[in-house]
N, C-alpha and C. Protein backbone atom coordinates (compact mmCIF):
# COMPACT_ATOMS: atom_id res chain seq x y z
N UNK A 1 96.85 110.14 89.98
CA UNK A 1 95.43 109.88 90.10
C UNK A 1 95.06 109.84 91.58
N UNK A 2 93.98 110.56 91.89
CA UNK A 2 93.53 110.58 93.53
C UNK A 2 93.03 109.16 93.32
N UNK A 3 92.58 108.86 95.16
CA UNK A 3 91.95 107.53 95.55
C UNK A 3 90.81 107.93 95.04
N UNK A 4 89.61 108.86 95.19
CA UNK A 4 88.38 108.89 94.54
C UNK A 4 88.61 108.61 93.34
N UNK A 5 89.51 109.12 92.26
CA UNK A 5 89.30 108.30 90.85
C UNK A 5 89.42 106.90 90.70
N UNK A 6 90.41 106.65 91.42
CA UNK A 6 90.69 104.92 90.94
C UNK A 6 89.80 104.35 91.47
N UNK A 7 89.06 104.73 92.94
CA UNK A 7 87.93 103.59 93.30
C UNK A 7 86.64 103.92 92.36
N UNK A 8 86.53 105.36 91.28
CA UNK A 8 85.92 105.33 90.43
C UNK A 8 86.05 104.23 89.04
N UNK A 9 87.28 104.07 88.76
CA UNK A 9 87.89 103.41 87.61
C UNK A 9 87.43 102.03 88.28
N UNK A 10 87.98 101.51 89.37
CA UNK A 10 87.91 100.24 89.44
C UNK A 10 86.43 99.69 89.65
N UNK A 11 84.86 100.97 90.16
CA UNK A 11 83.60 100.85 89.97
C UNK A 11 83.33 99.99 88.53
N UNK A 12 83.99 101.03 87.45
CA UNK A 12 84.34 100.40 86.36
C UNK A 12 84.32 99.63 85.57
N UNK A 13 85.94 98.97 86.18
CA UNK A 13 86.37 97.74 85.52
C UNK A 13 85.35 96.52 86.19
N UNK A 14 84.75 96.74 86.99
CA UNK A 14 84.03 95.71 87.59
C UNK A 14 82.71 95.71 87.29
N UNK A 15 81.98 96.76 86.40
CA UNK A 15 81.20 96.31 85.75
C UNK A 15 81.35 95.85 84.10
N UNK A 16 82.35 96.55 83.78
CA UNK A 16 82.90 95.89 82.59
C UNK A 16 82.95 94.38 82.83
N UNK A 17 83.58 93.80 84.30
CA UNK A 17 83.26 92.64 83.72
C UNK A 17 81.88 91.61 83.90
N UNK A 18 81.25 92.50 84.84
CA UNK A 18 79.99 91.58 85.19
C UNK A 18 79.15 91.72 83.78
N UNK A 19 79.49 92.78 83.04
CA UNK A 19 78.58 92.76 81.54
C UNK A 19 79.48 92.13 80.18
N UNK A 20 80.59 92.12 80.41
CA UNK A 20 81.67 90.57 79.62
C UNK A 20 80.74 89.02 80.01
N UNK A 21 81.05 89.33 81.18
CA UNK A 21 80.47 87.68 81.88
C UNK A 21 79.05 87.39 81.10
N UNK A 22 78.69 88.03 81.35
CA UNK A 22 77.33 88.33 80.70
C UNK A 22 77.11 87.65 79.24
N UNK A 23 78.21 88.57 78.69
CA UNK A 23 77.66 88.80 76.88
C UNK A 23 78.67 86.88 76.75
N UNK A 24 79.54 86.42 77.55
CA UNK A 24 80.41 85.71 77.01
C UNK A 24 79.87 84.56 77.41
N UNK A 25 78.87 84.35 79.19
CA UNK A 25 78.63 83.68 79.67
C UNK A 25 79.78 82.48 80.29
N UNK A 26 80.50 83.30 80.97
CA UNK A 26 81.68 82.71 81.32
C UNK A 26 81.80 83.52 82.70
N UNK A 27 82.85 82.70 83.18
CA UNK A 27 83.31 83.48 84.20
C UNK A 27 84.53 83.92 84.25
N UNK A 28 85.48 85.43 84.69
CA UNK A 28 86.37 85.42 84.47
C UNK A 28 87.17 85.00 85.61
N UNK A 29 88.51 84.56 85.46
CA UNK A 29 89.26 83.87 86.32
C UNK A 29 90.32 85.00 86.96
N UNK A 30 90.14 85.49 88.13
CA UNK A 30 91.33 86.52 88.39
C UNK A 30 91.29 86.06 89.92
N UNK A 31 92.53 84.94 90.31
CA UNK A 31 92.73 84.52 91.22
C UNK A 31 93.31 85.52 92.11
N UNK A 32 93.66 86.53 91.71
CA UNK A 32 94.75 87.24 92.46
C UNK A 32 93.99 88.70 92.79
N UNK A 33 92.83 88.90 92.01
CA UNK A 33 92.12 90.29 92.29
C UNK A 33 91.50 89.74 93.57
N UNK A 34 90.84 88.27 93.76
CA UNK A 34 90.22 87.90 95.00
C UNK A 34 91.03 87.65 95.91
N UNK A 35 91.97 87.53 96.06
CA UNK A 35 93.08 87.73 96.81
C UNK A 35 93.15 88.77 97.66
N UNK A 36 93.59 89.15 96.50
CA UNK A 36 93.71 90.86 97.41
C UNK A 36 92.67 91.53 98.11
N UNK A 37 90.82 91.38 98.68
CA UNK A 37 89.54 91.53 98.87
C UNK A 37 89.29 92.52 98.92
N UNK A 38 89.67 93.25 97.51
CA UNK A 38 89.96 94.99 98.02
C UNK A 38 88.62 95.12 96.62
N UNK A 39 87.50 95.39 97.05
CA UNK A 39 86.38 95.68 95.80
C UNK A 39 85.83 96.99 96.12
N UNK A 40 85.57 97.84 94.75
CA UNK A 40 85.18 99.22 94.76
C UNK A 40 84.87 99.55 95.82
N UNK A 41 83.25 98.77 96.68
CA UNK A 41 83.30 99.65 97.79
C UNK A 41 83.74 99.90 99.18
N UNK A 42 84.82 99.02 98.77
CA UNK A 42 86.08 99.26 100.01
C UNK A 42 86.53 100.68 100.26
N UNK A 43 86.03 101.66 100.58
CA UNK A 43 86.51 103.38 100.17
C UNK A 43 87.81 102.99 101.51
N UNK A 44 87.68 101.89 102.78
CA UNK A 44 88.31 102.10 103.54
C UNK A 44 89.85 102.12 103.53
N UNK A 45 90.14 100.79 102.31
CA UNK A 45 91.49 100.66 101.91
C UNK A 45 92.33 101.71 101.31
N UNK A 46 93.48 101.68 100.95
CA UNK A 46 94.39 102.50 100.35
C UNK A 46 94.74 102.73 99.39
N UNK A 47 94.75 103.94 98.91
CA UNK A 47 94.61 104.40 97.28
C UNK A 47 95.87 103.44 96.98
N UNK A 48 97.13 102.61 97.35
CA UNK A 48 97.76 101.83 96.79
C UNK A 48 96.41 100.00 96.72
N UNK A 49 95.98 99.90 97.32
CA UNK A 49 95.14 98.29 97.13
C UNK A 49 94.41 98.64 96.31
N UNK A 50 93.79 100.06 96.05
CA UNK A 50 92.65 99.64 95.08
C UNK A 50 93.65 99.95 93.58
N UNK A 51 94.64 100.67 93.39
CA UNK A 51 95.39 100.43 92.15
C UNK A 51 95.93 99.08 91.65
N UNK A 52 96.85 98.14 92.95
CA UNK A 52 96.19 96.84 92.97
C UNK A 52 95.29 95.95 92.29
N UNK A 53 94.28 96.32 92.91
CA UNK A 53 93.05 95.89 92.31
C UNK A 53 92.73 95.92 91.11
N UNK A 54 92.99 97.32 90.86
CA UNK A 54 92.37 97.90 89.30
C UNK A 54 93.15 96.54 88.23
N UNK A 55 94.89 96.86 88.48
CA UNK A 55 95.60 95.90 87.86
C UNK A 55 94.87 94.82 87.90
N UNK A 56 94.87 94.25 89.05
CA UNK A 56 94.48 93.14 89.12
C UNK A 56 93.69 92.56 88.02
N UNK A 57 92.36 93.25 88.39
CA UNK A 57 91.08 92.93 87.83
C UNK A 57 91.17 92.88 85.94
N UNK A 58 91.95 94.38 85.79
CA UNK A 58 92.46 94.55 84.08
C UNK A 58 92.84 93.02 83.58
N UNK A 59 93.99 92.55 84.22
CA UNK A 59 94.75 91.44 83.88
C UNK A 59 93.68 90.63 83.55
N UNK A 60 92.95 89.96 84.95
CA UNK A 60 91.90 88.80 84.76
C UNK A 60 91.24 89.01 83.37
N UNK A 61 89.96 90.10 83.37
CA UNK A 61 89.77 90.18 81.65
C UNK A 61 90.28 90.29 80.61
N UNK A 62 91.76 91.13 80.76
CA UNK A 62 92.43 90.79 79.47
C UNK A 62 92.97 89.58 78.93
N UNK A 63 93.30 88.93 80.26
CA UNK A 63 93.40 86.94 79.91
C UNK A 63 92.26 86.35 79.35
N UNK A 64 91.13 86.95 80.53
CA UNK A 64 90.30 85.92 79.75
C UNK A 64 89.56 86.37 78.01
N UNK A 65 89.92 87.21 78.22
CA UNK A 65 89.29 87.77 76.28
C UNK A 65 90.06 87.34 75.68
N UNK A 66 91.56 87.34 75.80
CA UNK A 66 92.67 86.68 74.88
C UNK A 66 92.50 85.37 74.74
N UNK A 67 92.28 84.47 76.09
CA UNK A 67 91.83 83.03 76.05
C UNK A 67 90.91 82.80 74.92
N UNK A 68 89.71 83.47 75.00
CA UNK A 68 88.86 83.17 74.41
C UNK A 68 88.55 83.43 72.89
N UNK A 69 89.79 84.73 72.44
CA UNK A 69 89.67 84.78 70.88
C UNK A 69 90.77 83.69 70.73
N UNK A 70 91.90 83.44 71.16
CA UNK A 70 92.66 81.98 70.71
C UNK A 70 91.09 80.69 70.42
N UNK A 71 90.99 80.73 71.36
CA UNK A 71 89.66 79.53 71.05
C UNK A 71 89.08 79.53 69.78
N UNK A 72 88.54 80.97 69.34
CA UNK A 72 88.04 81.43 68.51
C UNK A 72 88.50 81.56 67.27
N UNK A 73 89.62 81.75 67.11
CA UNK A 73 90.66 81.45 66.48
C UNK A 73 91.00 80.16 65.94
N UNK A 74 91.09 79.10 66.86
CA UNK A 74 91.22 77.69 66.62
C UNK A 74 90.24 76.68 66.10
N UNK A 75 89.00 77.53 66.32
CA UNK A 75 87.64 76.94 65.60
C UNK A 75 87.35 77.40 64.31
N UNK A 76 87.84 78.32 64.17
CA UNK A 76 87.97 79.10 62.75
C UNK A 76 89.00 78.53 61.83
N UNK A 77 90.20 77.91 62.54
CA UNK A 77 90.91 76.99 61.90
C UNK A 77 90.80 76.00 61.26
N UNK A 78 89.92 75.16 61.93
CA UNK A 78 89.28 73.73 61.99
C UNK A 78 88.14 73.57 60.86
């Protein structure tokens, strides 16, 4: 994958989650994507930080959606 795609992909994943946040009204927790301060329109960084990133960012929402159907899950229990 070139650097123009992934800083396309990771355009992306980062509105995927500002429209999660949104629909869930939560915030997602990805200590380690802010870490790294590598955001889409960083074109300056290196096609390795923004793959990084991409990970990064994937992880944070896939935790936090998993978090949140366990929850969902557990109220459905109850």
């Amino acid at each position: 994958m070139r650097k123009q795609e992934l800083i396309h992909l990771h355009s992306l994943l980062a509105q995927v989650q500002v429209h999660y946040e949104e629909e869930s009204e939560t915030e997602v927790q990805h200590d380690e994507y802010a870490t790294l301060g590598v955001k889409p329109t960083s074109i300056h960084k290196s096609k390795t930080d923004h793959k990084d990133a991409v990970f990064a960012l994937a992880d944070g929402i896939i935790n936090d959606m998993a978090a949140e159907s366990d929850e969902t899950r557990t109220l459905a229990a109850d």
